[in-house]
N, C-alpha and C. Protein backbone atom coordinates (compact mmCIF):
# COMPACT_ATOMS: atom_id res chain seq x y z
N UNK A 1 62.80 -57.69 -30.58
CA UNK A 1 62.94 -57.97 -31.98
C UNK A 1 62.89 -59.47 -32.23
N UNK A 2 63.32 -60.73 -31.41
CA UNK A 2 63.17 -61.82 -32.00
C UNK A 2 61.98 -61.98 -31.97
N UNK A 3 60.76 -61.64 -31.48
CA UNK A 3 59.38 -62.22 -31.40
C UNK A 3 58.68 -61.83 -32.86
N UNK A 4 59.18 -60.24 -33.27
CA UNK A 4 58.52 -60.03 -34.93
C UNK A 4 59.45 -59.90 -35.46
N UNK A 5 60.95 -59.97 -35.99
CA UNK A 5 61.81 -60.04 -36.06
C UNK A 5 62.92 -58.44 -36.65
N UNK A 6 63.54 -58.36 -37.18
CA UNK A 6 64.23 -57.16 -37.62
C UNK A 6 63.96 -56.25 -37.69
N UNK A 7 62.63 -56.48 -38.78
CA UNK A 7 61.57 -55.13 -39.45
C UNK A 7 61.18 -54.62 -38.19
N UNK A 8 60.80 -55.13 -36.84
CA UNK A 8 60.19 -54.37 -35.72
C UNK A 8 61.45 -53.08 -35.61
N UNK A 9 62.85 -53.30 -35.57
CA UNK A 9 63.98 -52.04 -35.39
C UNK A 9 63.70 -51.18 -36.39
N UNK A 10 62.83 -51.08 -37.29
CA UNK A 10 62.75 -50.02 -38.20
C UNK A 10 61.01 -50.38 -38.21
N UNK A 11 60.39 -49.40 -37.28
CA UNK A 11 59.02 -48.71 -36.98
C UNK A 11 58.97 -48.04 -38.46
N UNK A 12 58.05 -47.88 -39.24
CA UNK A 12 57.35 -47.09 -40.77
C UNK A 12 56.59 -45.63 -39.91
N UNK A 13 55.53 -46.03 -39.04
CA UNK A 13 55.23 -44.62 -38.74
C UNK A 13 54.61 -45.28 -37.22
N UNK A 14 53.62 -43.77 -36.64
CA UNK A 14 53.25 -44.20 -35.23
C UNK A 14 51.82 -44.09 -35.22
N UNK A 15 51.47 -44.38 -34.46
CA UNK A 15 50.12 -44.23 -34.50
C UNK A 15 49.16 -43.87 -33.21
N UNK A 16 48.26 -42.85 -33.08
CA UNK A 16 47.41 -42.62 -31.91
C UNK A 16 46.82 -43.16 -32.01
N UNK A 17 45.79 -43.63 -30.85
CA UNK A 17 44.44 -43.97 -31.04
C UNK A 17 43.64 -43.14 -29.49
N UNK A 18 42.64 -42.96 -29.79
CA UNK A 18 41.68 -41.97 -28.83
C UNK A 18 41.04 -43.31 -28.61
N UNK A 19 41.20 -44.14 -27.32
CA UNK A 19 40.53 -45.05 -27.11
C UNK A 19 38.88 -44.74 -26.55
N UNK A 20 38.98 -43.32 -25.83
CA UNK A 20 37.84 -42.78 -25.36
C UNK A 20 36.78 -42.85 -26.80
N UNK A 21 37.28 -42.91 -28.11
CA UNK A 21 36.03 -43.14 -28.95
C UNK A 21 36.25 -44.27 -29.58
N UNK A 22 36.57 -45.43 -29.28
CA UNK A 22 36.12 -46.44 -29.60
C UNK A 22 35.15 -47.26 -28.90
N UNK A 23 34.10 -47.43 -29.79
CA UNK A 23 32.63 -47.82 -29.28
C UNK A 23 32.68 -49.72 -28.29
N UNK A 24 33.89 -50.02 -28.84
CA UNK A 24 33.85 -51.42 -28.41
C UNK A 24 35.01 -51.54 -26.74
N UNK A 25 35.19 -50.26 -26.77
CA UNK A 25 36.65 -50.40 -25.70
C UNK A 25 35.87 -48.93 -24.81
N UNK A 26 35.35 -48.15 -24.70
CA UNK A 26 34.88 -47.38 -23.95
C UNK A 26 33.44 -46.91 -23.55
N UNK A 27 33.04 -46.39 -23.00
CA UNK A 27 31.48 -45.97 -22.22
C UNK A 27 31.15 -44.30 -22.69
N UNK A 28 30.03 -44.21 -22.36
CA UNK A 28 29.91 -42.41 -22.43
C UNK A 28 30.41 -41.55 -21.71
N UNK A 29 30.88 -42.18 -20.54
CA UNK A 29 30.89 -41.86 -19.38
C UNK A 29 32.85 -41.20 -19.96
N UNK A 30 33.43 -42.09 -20.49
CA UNK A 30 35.05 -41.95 -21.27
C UNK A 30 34.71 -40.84 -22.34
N UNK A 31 33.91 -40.76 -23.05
CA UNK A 31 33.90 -40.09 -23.91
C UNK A 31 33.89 -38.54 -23.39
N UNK A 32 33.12 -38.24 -22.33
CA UNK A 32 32.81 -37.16 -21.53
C UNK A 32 33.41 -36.85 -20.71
N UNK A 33 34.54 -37.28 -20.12
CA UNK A 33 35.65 -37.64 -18.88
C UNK A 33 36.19 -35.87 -18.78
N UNK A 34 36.73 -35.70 -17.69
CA UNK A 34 37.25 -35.05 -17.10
C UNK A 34 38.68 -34.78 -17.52
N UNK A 35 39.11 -33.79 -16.69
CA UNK A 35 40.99 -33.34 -17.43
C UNK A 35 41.74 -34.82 -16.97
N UNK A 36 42.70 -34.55 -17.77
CA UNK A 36 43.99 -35.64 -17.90
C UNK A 36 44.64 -36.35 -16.26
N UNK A 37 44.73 -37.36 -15.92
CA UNK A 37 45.33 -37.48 -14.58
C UNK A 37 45.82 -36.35 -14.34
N UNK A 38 46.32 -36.55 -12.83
CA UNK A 38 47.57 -35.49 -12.44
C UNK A 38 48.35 -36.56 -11.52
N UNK A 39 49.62 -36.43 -11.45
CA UNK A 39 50.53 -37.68 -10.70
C UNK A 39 49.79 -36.88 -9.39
N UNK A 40 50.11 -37.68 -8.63
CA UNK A 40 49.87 -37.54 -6.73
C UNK A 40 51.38 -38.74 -6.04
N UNK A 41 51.46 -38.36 -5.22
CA UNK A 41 52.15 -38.91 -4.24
C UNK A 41 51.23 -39.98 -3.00
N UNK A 42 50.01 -39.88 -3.21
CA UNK A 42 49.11 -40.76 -2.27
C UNK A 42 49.07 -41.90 -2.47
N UNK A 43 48.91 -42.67 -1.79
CA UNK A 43 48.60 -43.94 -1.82
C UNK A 43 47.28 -44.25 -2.17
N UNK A 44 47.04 -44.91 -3.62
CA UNK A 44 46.08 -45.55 -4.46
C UNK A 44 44.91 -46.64 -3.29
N UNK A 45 46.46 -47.51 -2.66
CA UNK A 45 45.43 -49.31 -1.96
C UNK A 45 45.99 -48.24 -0.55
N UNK A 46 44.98 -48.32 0.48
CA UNK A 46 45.72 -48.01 1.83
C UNK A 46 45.03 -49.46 2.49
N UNK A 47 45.35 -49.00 3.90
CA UNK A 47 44.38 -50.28 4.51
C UNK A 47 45.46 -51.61 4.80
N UNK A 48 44.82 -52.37 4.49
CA UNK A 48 44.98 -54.28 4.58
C UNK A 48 45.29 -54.73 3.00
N UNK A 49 44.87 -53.84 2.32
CA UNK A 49 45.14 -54.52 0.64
C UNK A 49 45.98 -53.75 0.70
N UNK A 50 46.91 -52.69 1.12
CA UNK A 50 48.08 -52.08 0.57
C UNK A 50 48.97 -53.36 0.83
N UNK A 51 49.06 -54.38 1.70
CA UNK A 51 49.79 -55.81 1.93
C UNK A 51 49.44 -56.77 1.11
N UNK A 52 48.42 -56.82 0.23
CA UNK A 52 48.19 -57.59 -1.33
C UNK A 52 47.66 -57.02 -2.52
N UNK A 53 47.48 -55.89 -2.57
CA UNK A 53 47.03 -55.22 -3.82
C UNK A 53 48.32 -54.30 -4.39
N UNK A 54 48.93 -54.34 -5.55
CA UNK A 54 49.11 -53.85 -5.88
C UNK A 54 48.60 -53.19 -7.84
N UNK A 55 48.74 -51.93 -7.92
CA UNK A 55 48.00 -51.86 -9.00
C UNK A 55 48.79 -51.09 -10.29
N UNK A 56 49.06 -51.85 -11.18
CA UNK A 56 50.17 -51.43 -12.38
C UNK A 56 49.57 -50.65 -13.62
N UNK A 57 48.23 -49.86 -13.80
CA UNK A 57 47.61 -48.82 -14.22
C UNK A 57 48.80 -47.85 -15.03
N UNK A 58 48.48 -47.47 -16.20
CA UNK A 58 49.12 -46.07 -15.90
C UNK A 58 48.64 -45.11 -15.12
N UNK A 59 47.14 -44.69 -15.07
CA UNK A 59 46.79 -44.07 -14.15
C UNK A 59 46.90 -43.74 -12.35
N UNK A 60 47.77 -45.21 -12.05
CA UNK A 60 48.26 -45.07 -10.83
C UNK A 60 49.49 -44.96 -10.54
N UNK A 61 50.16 -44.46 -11.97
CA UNK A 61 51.66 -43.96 -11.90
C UNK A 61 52.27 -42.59 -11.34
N UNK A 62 53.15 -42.72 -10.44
CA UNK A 62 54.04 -41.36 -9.80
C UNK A 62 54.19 -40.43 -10.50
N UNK A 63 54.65 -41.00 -11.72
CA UNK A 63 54.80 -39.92 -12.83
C UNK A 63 53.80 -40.20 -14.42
N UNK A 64 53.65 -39.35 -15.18
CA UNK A 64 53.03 -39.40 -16.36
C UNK A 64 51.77 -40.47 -16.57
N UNK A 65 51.00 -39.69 -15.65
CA UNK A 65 49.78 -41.06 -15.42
C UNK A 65 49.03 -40.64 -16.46
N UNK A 66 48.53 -41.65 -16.95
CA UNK A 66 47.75 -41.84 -17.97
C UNK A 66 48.32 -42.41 -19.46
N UNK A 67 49.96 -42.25 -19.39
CA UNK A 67 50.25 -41.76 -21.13
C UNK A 67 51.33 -43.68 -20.55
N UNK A 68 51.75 -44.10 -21.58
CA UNK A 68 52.36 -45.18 -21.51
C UNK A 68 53.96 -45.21 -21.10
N UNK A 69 54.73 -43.90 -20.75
CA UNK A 69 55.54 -44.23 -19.98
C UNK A 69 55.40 -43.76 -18.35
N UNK A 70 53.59 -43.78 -18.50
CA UNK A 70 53.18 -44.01 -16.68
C UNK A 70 52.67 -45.36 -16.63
N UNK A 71 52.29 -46.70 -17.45
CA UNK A 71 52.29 -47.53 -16.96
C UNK A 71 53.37 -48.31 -16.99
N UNK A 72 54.36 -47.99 -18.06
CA UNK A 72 56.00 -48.37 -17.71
C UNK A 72 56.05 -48.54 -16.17
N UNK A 73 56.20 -47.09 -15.93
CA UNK A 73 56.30 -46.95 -14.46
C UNK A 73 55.91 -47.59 -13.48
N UNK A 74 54.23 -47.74 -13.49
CA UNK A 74 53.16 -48.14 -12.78
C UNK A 74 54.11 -49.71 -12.37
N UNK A 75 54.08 -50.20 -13.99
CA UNK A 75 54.16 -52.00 -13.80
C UNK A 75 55.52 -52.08 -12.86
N UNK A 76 56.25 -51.54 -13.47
CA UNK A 76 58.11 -51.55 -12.36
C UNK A 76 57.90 -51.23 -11.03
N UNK A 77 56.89 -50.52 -10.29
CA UNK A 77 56.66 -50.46 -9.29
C UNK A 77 55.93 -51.62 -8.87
N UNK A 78 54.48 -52.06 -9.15
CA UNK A 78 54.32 -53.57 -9.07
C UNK A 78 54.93 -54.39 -8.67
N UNK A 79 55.54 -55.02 -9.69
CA UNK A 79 56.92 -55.78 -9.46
C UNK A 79 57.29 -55.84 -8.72
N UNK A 80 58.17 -54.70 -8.06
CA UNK A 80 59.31 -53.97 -7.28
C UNK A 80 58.07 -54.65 -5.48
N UNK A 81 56.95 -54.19 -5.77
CA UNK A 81 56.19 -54.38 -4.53
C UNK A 81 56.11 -55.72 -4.47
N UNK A 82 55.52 -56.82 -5.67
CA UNK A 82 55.23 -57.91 -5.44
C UNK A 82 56.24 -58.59 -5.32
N UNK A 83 57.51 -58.64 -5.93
CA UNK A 83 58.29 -59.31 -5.59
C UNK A 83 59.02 -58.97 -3.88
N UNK A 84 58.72 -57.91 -3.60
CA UNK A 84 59.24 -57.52 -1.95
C UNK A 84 58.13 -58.54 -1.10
N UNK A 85 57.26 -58.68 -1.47
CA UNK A 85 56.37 -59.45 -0.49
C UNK A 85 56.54 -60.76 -0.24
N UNK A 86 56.84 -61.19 -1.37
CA UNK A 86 57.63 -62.90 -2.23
C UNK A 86 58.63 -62.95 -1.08
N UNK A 87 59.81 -62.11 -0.94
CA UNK A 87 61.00 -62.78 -0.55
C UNK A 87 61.00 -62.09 0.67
């Protein structure tokens, strides 16, 4: 709230957006896409980049991949990795 201030604690309404049809943010290839993620338990980076890649996607979230409390997720895991490497 201090960045837009008060009015941000009282949201008016919500809003979707189908990014798959916006012409400036997606391909045909999005428009035509396949079913919804599914979480997995696998490892996304294996290898030598699992020791510098990490990837904060929602789509590469444990849970609710695709929707925005899977890149919640995604990014806290990030973190959680990059900062383990840091210290």
């Amino acid at each position: 709230m201090r960045l837009f201030g008060p009015e941000a604690g009282r949201p008016r309404k919500t809003l979707i957006k189908d990014w798959a049809a916006d012409a400036l943010t997606a391909t045909a290839e999005d428009r035509s896409g396949s079913a919804h993620p599914s979480a997995t338990s696998v490892a996304w980076v294996t290898g030598r980049w699992s020791e510098c890649l990490s990837l904060a996607g929602s789509e590469a979230s444990p849970i609710e991949p695709g929707f925005m409390a899977g890149a919640v997720e995604a990014a806290r895991q990030a973190v959680q990795e990059v900062t383990g490497r840091l210290s």
